[in-house]
Protein backbone atom coordinates (compact mmCIF):
# COMPACT_ATOMS: atom_id res chain seq x y z
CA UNK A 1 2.11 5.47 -83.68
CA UNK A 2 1.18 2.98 -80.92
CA UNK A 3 4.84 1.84 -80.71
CA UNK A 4 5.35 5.23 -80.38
CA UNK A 5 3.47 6.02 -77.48
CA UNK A 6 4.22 2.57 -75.70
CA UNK A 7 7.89 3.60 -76.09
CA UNK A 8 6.96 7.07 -74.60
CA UNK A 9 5.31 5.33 -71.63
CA UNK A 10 8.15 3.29 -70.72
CA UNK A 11 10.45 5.78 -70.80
CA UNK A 12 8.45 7.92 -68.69
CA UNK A 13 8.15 4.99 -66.55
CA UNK A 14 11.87 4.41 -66.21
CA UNK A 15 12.67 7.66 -65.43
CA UNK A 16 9.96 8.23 -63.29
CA UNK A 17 11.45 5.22 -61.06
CA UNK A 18 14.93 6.40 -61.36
CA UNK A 19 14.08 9.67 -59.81
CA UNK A 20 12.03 8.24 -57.20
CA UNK A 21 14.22 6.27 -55.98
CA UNK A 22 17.23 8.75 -55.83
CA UNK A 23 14.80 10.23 -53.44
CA UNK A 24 15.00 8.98 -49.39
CA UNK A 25 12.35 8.22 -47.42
CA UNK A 26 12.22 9.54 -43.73
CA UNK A 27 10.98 7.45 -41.51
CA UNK A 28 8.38 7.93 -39.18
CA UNK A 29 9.50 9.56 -35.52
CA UNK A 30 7.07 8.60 -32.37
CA UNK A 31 5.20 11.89 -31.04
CA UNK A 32 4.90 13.23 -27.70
CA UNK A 33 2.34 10.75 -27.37
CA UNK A 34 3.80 7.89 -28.23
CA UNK A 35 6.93 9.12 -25.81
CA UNK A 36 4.89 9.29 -23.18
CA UNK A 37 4.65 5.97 -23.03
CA UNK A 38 8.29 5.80 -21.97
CA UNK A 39 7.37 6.18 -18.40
CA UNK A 40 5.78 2.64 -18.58
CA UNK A 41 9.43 0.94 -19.28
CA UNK A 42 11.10 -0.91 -16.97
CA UNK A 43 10.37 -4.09 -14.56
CA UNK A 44 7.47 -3.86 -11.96
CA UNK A 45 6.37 -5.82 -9.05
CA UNK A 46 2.44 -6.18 -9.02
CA UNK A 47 0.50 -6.27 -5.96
CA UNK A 48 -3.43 -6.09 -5.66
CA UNK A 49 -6.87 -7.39 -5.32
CA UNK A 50 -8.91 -8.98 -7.88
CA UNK A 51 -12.98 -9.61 -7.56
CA UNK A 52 -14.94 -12.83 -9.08
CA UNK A 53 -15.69 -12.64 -12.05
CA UNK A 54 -15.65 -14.19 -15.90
CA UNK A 55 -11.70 -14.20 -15.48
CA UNK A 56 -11.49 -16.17 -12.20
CA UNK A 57 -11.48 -16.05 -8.73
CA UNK A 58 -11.88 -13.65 -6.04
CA UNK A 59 -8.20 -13.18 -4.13
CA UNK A 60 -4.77 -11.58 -3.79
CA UNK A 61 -2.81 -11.00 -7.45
CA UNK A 62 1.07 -11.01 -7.11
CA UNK A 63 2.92 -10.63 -10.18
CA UNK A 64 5.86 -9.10 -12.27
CA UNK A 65 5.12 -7.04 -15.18
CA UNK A 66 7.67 -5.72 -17.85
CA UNK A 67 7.45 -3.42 -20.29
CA UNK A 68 10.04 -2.63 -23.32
CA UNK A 69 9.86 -0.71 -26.05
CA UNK A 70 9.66 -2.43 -29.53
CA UNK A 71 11.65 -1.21 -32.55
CA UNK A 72 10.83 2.21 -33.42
CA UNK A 73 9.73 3.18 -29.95
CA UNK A 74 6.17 3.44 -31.48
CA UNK A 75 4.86 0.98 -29.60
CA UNK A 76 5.63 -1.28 -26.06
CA UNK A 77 6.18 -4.99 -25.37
CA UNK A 78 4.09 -5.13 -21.80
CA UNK A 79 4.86 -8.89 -20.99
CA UNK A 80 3.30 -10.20 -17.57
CA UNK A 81 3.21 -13.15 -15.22
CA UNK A 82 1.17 -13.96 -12.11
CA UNK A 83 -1.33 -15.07 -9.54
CA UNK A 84 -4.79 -14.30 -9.12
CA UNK A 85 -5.46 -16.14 -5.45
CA UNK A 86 -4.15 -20.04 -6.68
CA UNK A 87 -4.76 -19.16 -10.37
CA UNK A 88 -1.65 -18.95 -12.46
CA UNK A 89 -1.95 -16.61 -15.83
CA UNK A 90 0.64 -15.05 -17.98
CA UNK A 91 0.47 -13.00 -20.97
CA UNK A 92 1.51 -10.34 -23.85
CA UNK A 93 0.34 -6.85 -24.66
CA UNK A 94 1.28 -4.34 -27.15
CA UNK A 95 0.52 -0.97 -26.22
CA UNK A 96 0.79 2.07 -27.89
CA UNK A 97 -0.50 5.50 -29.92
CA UNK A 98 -2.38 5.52 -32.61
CA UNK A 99 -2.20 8.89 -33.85
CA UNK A 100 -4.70 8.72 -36.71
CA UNK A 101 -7.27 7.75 -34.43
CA UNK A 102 -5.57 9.96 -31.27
CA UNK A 103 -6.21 7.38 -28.62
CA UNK A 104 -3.99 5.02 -27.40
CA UNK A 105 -4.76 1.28 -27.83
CA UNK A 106 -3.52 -2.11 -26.59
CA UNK A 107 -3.72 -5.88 -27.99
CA UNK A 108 -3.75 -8.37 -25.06
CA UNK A 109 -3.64 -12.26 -25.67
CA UNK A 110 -3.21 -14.77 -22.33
CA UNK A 111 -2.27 -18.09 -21.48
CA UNK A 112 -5.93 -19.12 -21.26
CA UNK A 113 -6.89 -18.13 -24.84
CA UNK A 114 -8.73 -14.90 -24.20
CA UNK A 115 -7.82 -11.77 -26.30
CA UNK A 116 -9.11 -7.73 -26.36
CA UNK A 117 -8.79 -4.61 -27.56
CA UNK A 118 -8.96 -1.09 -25.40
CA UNK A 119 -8.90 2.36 -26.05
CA UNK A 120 -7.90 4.75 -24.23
CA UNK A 121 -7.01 9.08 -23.88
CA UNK A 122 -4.69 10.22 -21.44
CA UNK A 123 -4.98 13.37 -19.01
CA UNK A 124 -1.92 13.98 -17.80
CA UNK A 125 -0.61 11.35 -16.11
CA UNK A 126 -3.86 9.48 -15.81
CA UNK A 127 -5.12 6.82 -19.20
CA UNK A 128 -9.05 5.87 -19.21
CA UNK A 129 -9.73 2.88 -21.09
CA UNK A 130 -12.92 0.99 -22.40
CA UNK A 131 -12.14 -2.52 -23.98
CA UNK A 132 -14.14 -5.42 -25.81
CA UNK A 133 -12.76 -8.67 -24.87
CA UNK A 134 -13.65 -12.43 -25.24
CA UNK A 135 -13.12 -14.43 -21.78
CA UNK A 136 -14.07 -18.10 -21.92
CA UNK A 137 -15.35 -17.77 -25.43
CA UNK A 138 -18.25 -14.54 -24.59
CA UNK A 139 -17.47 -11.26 -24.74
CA UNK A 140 -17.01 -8.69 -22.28
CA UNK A 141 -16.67 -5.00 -21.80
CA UNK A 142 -13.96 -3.11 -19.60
CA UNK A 143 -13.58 -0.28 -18.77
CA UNK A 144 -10.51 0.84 -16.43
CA UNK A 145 -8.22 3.88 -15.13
CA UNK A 146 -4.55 3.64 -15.03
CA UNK A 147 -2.11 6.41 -13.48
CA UNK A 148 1.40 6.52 -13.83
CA UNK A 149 3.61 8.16 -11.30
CA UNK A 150 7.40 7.70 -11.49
CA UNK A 151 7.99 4.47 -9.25
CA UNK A 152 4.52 3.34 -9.29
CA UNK A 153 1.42 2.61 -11.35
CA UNK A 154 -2.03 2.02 -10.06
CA UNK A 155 -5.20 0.57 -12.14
CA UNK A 156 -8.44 -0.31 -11.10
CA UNK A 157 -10.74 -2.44 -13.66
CA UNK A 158 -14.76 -2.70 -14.18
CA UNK A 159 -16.09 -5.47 -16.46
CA UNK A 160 -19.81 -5.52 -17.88
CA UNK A 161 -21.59 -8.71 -19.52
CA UNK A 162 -23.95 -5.65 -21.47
CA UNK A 163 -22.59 -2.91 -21.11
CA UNK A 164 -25.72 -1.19 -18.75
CA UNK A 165 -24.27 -3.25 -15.40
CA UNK A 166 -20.41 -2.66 -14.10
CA UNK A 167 -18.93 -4.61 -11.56
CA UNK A 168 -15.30 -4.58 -10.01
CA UNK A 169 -12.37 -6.60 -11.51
CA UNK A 170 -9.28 -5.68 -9.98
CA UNK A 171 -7.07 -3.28 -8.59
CA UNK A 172 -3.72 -3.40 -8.44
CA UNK A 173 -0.43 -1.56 -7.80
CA UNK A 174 2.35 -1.65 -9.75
CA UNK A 175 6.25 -1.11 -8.03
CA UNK A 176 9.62 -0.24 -10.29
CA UNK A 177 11.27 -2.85 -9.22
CA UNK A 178 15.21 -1.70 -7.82
């Protein structure tokens, strides 16, 4: 009887498998959301103003930013390198749509060891974000605006040691580069 049923079982079992995997699976396809992010793509030239605070100095910020879909075009590669007034900083980002939660988010890790999170919506062309980072070891809220326009990109920052307080980060402008 129990041989019986174990049997039973493992048939079932093998031609349970069989038929599942006779069946394909479809993969995912990005949303309109996650296309919107298309009009990111490309290679810009970054111009703008950055204020003192946890992240450095007070001064001009030159730099290039490129973004690239990764596989899947779910989510982008936003790679960046620059100035802030004599300070050098570079750094990776991986933006994209989370459609479970419906906001967009972003990962962010620089060459100085700091890291954050944001989340954002988008109104047409315009994304409002609020992040929780950690700059020189203490965390930090942001909060920022970015629109997107088809050969530019503008973004202006706040940052908040508690969340009550905001003060200006940066601004900047953003150029397709030709």
């Amino acid at each position: 009887m129990i041989r019986t049923r174990i049997a039973g079982i493992f048939v079932f079992s093998v031609v349970a498998v069989a038929i599942l995997a006779g069946q394909s699976v479809q993969p995912a396809k990005p949303g309109p959301d996650h296309q919107k992010l298309a009009a990111f793509v490309g290679k810009w030239n970054t111009e703008g103003e950055s204020f003192v605070s946890p992240y450095g100095p007070a001064g001009k910020i030159t730099a290039v930013d490129t973004y690239a879909w990764l596989p899947g075009n779910f989510f982008l590669d936003h790679k960046f390198d620059g100035k802030q007034g004599t300070l050098a900083f570079s750094g990776t980002e991986i933006l994209g749509y989370d459609a479970a939660a419906k906001a967009y988010v972003t990962h962010v890790f620089d060459n100085f060891g700091n890291t954050g999170t944001s989340k954002g919506t988008a109104k047409g062309n315009i994304y409002s974000f609020t992040a929780d980072t950690v700059v020189a070891g203490k965390p930090l809220k942001e909060r920022g605006t970015v629109t997107v326009a088809k050969d530019t990109i503008t973004s202006k920052w706040e940052y908040s040691s508690d969340g009550m307080k905001w003060l200006p980060n940066f601004e900047v402008k953003l150029t397709r580069a030709k």
